[in-house]
Protein backbone atom coordinates (compact mmCIF):
# COMPACT_ATOMS: atom_id res chain seq x y z
CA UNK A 1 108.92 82.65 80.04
CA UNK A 2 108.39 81.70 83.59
CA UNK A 3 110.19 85.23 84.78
CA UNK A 4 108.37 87.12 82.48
CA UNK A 5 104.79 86.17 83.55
CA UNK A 6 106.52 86.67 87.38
CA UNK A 7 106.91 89.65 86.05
CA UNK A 8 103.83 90.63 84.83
CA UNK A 9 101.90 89.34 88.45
CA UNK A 10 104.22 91.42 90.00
CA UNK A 11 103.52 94.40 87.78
CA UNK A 12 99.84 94.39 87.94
CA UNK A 13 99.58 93.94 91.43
CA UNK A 14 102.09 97.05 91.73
CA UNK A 15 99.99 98.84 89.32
CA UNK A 16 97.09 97.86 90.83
CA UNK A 17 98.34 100.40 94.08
CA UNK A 18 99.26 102.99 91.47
CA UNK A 19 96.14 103.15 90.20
CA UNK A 20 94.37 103.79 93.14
CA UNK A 21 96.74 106.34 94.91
CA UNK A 22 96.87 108.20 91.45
CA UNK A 23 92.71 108.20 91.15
CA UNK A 24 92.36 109.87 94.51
CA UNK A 25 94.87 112.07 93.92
CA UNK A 26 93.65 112.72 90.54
CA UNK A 27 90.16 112.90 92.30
CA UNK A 28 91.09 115.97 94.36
CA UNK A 29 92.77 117.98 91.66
CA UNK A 30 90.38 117.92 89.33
CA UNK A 31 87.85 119.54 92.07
CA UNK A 32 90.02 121.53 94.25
CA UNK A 33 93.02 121.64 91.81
CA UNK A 34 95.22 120.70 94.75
CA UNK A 35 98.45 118.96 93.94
CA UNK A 36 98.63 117.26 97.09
CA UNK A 37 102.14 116.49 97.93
CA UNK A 38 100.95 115.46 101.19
CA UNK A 39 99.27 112.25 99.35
CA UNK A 40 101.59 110.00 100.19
CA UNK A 41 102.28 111.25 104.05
CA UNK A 42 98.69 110.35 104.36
CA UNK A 43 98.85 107.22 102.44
CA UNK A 44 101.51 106.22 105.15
CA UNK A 45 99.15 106.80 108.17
CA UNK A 46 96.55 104.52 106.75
CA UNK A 47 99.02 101.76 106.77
CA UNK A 48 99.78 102.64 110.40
CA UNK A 49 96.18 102.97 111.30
CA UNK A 50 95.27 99.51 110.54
CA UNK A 51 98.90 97.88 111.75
CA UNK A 52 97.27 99.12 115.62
CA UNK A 53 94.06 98.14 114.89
CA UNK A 54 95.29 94.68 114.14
CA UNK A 55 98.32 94.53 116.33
CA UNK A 56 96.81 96.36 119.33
CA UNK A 57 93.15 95.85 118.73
CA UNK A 58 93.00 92.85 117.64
CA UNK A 59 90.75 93.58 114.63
CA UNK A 60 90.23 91.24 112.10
CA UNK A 61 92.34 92.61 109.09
CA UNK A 62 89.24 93.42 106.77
CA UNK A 63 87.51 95.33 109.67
CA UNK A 64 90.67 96.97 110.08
CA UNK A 65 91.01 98.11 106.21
CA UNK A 66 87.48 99.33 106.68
CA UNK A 67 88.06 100.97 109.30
CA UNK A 68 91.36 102.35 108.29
CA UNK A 69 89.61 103.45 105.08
CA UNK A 70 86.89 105.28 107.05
CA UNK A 71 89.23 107.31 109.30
CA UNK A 72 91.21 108.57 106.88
CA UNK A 73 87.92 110.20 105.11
CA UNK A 74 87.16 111.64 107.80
CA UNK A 75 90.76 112.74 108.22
CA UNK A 76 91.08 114.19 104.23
CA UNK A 77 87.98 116.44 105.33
CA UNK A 78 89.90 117.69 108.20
CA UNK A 79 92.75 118.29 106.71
CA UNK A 80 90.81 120.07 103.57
CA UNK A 81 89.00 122.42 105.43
CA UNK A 82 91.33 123.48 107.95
CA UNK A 83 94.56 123.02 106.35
CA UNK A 84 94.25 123.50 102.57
CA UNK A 85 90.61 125.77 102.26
CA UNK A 86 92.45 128.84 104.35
CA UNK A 87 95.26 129.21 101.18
CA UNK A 88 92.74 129.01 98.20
CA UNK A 89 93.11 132.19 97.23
CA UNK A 90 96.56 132.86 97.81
CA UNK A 91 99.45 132.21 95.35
CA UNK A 92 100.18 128.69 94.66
CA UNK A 93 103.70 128.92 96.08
CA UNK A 94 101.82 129.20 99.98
CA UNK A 95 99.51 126.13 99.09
CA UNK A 96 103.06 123.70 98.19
CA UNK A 97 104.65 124.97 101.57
CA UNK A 98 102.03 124.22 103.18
CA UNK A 99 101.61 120.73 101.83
CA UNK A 100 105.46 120.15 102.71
CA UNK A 101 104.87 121.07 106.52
CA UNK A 102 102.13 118.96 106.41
CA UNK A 103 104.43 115.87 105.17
CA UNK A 104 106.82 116.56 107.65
CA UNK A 105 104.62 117.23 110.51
CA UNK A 106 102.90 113.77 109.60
CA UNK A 107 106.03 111.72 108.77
CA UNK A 108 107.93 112.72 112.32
CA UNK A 109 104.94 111.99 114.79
CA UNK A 110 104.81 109.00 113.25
CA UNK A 111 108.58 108.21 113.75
CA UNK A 112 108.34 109.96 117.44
CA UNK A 113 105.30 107.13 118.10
CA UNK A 114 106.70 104.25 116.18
CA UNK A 115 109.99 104.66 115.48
CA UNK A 116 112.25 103.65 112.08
CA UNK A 117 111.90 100.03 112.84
CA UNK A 118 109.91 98.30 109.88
CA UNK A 119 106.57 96.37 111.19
CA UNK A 120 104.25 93.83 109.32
CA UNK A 121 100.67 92.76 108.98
CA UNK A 122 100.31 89.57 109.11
CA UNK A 123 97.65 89.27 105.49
CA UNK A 124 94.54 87.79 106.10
CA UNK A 125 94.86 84.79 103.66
CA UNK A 126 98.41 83.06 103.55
CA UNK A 127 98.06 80.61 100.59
CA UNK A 128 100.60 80.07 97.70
CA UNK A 129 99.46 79.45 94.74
CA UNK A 130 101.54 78.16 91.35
CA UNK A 131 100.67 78.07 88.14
CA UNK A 132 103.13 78.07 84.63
CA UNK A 133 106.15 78.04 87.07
CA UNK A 134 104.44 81.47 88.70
CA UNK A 135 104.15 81.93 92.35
CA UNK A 136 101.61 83.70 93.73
CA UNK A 137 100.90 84.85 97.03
CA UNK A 138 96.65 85.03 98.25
CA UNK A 139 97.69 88.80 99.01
CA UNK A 140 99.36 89.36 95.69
CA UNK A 141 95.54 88.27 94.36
CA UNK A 142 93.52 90.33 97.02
CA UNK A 143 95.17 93.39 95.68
CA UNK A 144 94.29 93.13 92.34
CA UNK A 145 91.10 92.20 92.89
CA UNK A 146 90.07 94.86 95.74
CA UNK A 147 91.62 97.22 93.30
CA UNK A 148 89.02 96.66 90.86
CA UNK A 149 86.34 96.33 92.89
CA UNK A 150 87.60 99.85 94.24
CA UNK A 151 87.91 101.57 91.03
CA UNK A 152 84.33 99.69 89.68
CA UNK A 153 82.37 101.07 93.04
CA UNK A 154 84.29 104.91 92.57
CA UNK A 155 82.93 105.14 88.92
CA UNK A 156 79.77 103.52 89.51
CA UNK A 157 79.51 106.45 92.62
CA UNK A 158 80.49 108.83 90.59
CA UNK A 159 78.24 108.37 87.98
CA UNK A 160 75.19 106.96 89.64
CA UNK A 161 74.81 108.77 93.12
CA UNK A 162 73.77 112.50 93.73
CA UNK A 163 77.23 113.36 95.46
CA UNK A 164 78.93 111.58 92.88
CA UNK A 165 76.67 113.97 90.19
CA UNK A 166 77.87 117.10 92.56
CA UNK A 167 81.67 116.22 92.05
CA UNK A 168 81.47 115.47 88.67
CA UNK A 169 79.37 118.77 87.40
CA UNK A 170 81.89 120.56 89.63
CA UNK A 171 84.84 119.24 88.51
CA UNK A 172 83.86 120.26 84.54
CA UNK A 173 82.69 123.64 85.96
CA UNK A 174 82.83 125.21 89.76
CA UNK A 175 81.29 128.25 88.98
CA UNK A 176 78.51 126.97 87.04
CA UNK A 177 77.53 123.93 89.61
CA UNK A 178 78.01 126.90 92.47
CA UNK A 179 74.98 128.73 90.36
CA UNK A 180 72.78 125.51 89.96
CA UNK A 181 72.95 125.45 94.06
CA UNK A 182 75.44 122.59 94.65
CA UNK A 183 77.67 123.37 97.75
CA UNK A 184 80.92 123.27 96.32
CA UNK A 185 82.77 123.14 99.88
CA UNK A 186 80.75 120.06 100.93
CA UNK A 187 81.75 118.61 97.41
CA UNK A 188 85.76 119.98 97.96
CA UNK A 189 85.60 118.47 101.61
CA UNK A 190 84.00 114.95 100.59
CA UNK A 191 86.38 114.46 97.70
CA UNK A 192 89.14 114.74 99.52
CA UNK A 193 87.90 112.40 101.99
CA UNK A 194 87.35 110.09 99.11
CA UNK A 195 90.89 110.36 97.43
CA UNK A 196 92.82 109.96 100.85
CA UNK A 197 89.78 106.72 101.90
CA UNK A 198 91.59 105.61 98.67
CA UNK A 199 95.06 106.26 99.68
CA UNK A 200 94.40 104.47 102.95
CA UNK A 201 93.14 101.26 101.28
CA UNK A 202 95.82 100.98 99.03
CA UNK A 203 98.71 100.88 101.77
CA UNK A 204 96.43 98.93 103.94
CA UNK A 205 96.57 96.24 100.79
CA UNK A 206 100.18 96.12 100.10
CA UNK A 207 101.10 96.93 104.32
CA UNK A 208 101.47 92.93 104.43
CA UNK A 209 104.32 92.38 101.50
CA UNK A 210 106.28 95.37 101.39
CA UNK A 211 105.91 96.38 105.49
CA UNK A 212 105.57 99.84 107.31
CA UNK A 213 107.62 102.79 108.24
CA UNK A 214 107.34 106.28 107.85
CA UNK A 215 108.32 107.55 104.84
CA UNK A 216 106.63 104.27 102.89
CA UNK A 217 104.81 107.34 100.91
CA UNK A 218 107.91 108.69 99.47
CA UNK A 219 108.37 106.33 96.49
CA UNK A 220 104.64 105.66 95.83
CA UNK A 221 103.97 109.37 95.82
CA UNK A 222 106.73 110.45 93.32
CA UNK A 223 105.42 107.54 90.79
CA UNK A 224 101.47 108.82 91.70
CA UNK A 225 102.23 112.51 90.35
CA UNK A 226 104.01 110.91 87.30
CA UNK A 227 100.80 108.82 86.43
CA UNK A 228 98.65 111.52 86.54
CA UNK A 229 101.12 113.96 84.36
CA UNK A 230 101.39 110.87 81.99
CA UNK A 231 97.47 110.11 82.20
CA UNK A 232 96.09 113.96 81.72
CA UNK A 233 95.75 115.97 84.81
CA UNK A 234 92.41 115.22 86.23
CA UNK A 235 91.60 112.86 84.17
CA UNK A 236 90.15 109.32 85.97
CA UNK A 237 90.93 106.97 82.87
CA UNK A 238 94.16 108.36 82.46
CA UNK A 239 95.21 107.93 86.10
CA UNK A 240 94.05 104.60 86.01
CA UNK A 241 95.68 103.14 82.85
CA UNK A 242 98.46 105.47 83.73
CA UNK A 243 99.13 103.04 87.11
CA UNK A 244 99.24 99.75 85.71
CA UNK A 245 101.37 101.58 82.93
CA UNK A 246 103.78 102.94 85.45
CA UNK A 247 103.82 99.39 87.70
CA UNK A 248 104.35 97.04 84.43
CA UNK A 249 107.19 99.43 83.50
CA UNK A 250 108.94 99.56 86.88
CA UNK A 251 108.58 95.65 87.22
CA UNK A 252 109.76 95.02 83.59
CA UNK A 253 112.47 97.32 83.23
CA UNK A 254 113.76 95.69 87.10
CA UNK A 255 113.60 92.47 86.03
CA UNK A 256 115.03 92.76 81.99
CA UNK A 257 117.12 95.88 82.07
CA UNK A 258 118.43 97.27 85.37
CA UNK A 259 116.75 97.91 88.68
CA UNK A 260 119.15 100.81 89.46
CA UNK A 261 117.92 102.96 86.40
CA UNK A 262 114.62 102.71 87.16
CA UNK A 263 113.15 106.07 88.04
CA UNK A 264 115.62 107.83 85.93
CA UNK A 265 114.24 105.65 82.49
CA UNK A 266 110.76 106.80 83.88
CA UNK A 267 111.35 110.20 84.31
CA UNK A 268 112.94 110.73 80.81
CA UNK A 269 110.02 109.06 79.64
CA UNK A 270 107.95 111.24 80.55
CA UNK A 271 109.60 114.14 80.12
CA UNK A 272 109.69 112.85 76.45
CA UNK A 273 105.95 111.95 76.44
CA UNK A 274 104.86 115.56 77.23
CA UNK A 275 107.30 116.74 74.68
CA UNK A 276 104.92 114.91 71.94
CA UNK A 277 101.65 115.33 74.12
CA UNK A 278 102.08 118.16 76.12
CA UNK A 279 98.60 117.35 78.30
CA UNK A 280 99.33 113.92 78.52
CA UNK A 281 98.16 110.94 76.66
CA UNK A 282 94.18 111.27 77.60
CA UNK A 283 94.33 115.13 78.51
CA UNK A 284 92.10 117.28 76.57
CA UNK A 285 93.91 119.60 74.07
CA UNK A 286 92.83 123.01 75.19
């Protein structure tokens, strides 16, 4: 019983990161229907950006995720407007190669600055907690609980702010919101900013128990595009629920089954699920 509620922790907290690199990738689709591959390259520099800030800077570490968070907004507008925008209207095949030169661009400056070697962040609370025979680290519980918050403050933005209005009436219909006046590039640029702040907060969480290197994106990004298949394409519930889905499952089917069939088991699930449910279990049936 013990392992199983281990388990579980372990599972929400994982799903807790799912959830919130699948809802700002989710986030930019459904405006921009952008399947950014490039997600989890930039994921990956938000982890780095706060690792200096602390290590070099000497920033507190919630400064730093602030920070962090903040950059990398202001990064996902760059890299919308001047990297993505140019390709909109050319065939979908230019927009993926272009994603993939972005990933590799991204992932080998940051091995040319910092190398392969692994680093740490030391997390900002370092209490154990017990409880049932579970052990649970402070960090373990910051996750979950910024996670919420996070996903609480996007959908009360979303549905209780003027941008949040802009991206929401755009993302059920661009050309209409373009006629009521709403500048759809401003909206394009922002949301991007606001799925990669998103990206950038959820490596800055988990930077302190699973550590740092360059291609740290890699797994979380293949798992991201299979939540929001699973959830519904653009769809924020789905890529939510779809996360803590994906992170029980992993965690479960490590800890019961086997840890070396893990991706393969969720793959064929998928596949499978979108066999039944072709838009995924909350798309809309067109």
């Amino acid at each position: 019983m013990a392992l199983f509620l281990q388990t579980l922790v372990n599972g929400i907290m994982l799903g807790s990161i799912y959830a919130m690199v699948a809802l700002g990738l989710t986030l930019i689709f459904s405006i921009l229907e952008i399947p950014n591959f490039a997600h989890g390259a930039l994921y990956m520099i938000g982890a780095y950006f706060t690792f200096v800030l602390i290590s070099s800077w000497g920033f507190n570490y919630w400064i730093a995720l602030l920070v962090s968070m903040l950059a990398l907004f202001a990064v996902g507008v760059l890299v919308e407007k001047f990297v993505y925008r140019p390709f909109y209207k050319q065939p979908p095949m230019n927009m993926f190669i272009v994603a993939v030169g972005l990933i590799l661009i991204i992932e080998n400056v940051a091995l040319a600055i910092w190398g392969p070697t692994f680093r740490s962040i030391r997390p900002p609370v370092h209490a154990i907690y017990q409880f049932a025979g579970v052990t649970v680290t402070a960090q373990r519980i910051l996750v979950i609980l910024v996670a919420v918050v996070m996903i609480l403050l996007l959908h009360f933005f979303i549905k209780h702010t003027r941008l949040g209005a802009a991206i929401e009436a755009t993302s059920q219909n661009r050309e209409g919101a373009q006629l009521m006046g709403i500048n759809v590039g401003i909206v394009g640029a922002s949301t991007f900013g606001v799925g990669t702040a998103f990206a950038a907060i959820a490596a800055s969480l988990v930077a302190p128990i699973s550590l740092v290197y360059p291609t740290m994106g890699v797994p979380v990004i293949g798992m991201a595009f299979v939540i929001i298949i699973l959830g519904g394409m653009g769809n924020f519930l789905g890529a939510v629920i779809g996360g803590y889905m994906i992170g029980l499952s992993e965690t479960l089917l490590s800890a019961f089954v086997t840890a070396r069939f893990v991706e393969p088991i969720i793959f064929s699930s998928l596949v499978l699920i979108l066999a039944i449910r072709p838009t995924g279990l909350f798309g809309k049936e067109h």
